[in-house]
N, C-alpha and C. Protein backbone atom coordinates (compact mmCIF):
# COMPACT_ATOMS: atom_id res chain seq x y z
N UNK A 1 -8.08 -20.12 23.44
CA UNK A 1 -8.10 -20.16 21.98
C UNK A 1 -6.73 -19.77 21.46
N UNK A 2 -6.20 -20.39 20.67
CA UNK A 2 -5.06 -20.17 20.13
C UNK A 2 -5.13 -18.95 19.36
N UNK A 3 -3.77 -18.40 19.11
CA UNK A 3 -3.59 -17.06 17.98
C UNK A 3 -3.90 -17.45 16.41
N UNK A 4 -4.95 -16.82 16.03
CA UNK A 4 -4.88 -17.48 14.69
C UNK A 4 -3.11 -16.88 14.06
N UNK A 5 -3.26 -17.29 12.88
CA UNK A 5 -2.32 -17.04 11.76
C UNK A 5 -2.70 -16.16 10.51
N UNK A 6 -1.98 -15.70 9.98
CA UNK A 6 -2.00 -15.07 8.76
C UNK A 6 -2.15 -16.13 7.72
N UNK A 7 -3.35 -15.58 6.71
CA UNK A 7 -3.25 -16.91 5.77
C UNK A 7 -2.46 -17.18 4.41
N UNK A 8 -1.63 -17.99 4.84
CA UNK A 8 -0.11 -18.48 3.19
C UNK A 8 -0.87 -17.45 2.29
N UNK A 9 0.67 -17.56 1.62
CA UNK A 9 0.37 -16.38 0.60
C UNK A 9 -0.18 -17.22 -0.64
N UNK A 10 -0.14 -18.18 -0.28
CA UNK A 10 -0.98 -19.08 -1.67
C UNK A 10 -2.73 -19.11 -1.03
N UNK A 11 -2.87 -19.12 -0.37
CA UNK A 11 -4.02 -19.06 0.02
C UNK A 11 -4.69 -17.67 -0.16
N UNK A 12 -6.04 -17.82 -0.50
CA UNK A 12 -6.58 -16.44 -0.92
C UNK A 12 -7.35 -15.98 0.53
N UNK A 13 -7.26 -14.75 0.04
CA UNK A 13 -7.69 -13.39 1.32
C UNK A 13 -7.71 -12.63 1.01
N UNK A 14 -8.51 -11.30 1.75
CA UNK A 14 -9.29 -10.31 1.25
C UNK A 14 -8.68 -9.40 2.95
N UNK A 15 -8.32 -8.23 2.02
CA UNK A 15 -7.73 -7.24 3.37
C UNK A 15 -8.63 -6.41 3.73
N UNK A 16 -8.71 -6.51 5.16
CA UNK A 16 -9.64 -5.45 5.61
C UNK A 16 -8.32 -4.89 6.64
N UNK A 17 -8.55 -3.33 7.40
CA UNK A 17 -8.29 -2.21 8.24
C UNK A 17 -8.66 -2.18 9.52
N UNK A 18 -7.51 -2.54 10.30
CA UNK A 18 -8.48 -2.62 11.92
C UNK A 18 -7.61 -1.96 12.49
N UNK A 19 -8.61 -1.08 13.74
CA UNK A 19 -7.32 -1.05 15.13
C UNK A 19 -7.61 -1.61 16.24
N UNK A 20 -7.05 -1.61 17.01
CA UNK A 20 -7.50 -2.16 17.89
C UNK A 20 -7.06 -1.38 18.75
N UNK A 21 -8.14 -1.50 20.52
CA UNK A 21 -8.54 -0.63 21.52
C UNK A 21 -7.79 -1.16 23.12
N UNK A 22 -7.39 -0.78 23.36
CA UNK A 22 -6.69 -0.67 24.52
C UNK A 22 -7.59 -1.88 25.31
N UNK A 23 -8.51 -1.65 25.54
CA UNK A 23 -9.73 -2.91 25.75
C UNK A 23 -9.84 -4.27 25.26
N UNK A 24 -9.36 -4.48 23.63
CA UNK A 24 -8.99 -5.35 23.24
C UNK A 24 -10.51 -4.93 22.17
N UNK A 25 -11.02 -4.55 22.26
CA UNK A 25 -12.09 -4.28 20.63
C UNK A 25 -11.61 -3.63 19.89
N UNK A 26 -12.21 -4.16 18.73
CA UNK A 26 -11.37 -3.93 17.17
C UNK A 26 -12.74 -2.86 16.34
N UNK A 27 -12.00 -2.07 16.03
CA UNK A 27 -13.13 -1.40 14.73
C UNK A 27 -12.28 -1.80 13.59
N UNK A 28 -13.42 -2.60 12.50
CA UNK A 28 -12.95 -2.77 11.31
C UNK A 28 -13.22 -2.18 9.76
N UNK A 29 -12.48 -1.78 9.00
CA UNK A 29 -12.79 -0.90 7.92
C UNK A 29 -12.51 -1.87 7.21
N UNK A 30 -13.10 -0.95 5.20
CA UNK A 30 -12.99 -1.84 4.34
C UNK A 30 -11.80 -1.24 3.54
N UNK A 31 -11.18 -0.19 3.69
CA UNK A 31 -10.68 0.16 3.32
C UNK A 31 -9.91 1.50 3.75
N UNK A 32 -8.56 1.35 3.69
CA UNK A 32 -7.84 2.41 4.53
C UNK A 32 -8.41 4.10 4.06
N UNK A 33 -8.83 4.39 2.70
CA UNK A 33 -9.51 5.60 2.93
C UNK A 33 -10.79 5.91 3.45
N UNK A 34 -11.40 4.46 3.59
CA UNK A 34 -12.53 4.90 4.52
C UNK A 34 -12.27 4.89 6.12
N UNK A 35 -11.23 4.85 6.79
CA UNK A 35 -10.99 4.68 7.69
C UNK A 35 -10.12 6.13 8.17
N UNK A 36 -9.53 6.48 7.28
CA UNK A 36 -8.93 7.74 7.06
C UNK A 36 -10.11 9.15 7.35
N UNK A 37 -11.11 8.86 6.53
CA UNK A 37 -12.36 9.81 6.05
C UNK A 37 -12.69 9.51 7.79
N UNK A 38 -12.99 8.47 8.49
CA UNK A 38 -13.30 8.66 9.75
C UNK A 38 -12.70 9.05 10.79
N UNK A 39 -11.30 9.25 10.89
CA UNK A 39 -10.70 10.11 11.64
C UNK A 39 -9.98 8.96 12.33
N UNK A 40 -9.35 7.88 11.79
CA UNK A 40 -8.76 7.10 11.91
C UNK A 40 -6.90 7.52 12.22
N UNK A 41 -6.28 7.42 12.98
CA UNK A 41 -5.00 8.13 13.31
C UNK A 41 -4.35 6.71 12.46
N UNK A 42 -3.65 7.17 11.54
CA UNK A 42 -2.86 6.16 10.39
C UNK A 42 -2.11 5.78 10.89
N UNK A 43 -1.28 6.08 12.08
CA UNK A 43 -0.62 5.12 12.61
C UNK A 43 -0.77 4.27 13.21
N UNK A 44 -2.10 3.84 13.89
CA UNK A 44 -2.78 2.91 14.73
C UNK A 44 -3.71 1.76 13.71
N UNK A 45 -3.52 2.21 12.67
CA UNK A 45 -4.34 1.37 11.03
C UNK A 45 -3.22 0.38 10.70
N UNK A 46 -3.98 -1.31 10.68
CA UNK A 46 -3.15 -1.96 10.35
C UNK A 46 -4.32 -2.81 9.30
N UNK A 47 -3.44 -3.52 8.41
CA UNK A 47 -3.72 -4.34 7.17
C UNK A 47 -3.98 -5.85 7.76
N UNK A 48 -5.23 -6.90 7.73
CA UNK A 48 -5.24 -7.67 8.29
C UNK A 48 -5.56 -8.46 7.51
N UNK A 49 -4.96 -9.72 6.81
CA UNK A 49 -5.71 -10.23 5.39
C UNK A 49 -6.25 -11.21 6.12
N UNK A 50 -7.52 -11.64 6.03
CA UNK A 50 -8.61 -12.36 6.64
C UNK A 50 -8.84 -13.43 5.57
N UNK A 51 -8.94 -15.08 6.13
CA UNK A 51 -8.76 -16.00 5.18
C UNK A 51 -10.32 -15.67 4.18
N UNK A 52 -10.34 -15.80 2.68
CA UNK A 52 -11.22 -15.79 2.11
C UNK A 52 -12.40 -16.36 2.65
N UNK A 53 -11.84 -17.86 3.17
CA UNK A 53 -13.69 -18.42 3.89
C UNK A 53 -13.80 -17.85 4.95
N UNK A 54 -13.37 -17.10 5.81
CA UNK A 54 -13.64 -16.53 6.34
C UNK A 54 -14.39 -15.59 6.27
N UNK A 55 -13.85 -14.62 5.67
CA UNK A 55 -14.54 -13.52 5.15
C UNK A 55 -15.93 -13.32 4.28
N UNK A 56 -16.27 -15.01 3.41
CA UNK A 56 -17.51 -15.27 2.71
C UNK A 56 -18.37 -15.72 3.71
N UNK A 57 -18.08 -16.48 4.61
CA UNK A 57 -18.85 -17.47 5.23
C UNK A 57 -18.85 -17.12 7.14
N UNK A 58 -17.67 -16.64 7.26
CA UNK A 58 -17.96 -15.99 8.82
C UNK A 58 -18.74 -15.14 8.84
N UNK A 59 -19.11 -14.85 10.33
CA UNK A 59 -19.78 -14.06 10.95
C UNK A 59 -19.21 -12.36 11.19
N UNK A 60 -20.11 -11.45 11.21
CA UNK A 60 -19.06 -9.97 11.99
C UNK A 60 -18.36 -10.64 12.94
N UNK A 61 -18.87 -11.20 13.84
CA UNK A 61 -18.33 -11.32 15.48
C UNK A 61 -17.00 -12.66 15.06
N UNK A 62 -17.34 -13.23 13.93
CA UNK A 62 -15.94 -14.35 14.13
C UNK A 62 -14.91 -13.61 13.99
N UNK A 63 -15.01 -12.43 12.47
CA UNK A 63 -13.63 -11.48 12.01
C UNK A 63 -13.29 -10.81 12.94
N UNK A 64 -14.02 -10.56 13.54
CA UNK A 64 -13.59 -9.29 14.64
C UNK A 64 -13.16 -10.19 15.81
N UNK A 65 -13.47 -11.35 16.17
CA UNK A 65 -11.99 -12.43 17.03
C UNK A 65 -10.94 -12.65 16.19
N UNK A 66 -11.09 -13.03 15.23
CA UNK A 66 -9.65 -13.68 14.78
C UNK A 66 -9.03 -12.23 14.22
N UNK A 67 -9.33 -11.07 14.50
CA UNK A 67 -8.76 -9.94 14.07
C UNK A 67 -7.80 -9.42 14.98
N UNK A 68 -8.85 -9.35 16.29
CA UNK A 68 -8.66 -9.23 18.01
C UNK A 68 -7.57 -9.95 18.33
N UNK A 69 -7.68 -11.48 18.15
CA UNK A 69 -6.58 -12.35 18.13
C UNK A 69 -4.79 -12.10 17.75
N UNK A 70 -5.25 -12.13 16.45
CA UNK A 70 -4.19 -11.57 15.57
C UNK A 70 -3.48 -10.22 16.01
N UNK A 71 -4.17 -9.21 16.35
CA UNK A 71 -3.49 -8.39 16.73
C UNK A 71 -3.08 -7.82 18.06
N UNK A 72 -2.93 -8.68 18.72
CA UNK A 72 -3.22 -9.05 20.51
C UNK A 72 -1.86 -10.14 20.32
N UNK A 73 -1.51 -10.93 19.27
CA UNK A 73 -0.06 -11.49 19.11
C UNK A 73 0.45 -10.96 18.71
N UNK A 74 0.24 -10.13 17.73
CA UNK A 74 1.37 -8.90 17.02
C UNK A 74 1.68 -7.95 17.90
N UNK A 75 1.17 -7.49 18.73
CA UNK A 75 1.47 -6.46 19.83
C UNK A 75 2.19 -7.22 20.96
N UNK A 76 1.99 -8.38 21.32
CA UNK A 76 2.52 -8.86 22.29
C UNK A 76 4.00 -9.47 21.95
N UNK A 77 4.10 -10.06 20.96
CA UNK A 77 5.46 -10.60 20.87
C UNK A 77 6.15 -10.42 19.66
N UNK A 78 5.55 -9.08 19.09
CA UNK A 78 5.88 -8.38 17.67
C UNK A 78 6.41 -9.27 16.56
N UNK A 79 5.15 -10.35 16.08
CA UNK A 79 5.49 -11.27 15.35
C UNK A 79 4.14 -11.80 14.99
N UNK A 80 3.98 -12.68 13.85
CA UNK A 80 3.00 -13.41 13.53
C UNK A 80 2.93 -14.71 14.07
């Protein structure tokens, strides 16, 4: 499966809070103070804007691949 992408800034999206696990699983928040309130280490909290249809119409398990994805290329070749 390819790396998804970040979606154009003309394109609408909705940010959610993930980290991701040495394992490659992602816990996802809705918001960095709720992620904070859970004992979330702020430096391991990243901003992931998830395409709008995505986010209306996907599944938990799709966001949490193309999240996984996404940040499995950002760690690997420190780039989008």
């Amino acid at each position: 499966m390819a790396p998804p992408n970040q979606p154009k800034a003309e394109e609408p999206s909705t940010p959610l809070y993930a980290v991701r696990f040495p394992d490659g699983s992602v816990s996802l928040y809705v918001d960095e103070a709720y992620a904070l309130e859970k004992g979330v280490d702020p430096s391991r909290l990243r901003r992931i804007e998830i395409p709008r249809r995505l986010y209306t119409s996907g599944t938990v398990q799709e966001i949490r691949e193309y999240v996984a994805a996404l940040l499995e290329t950002i760690e690997t070749s420190g780039t989008v």
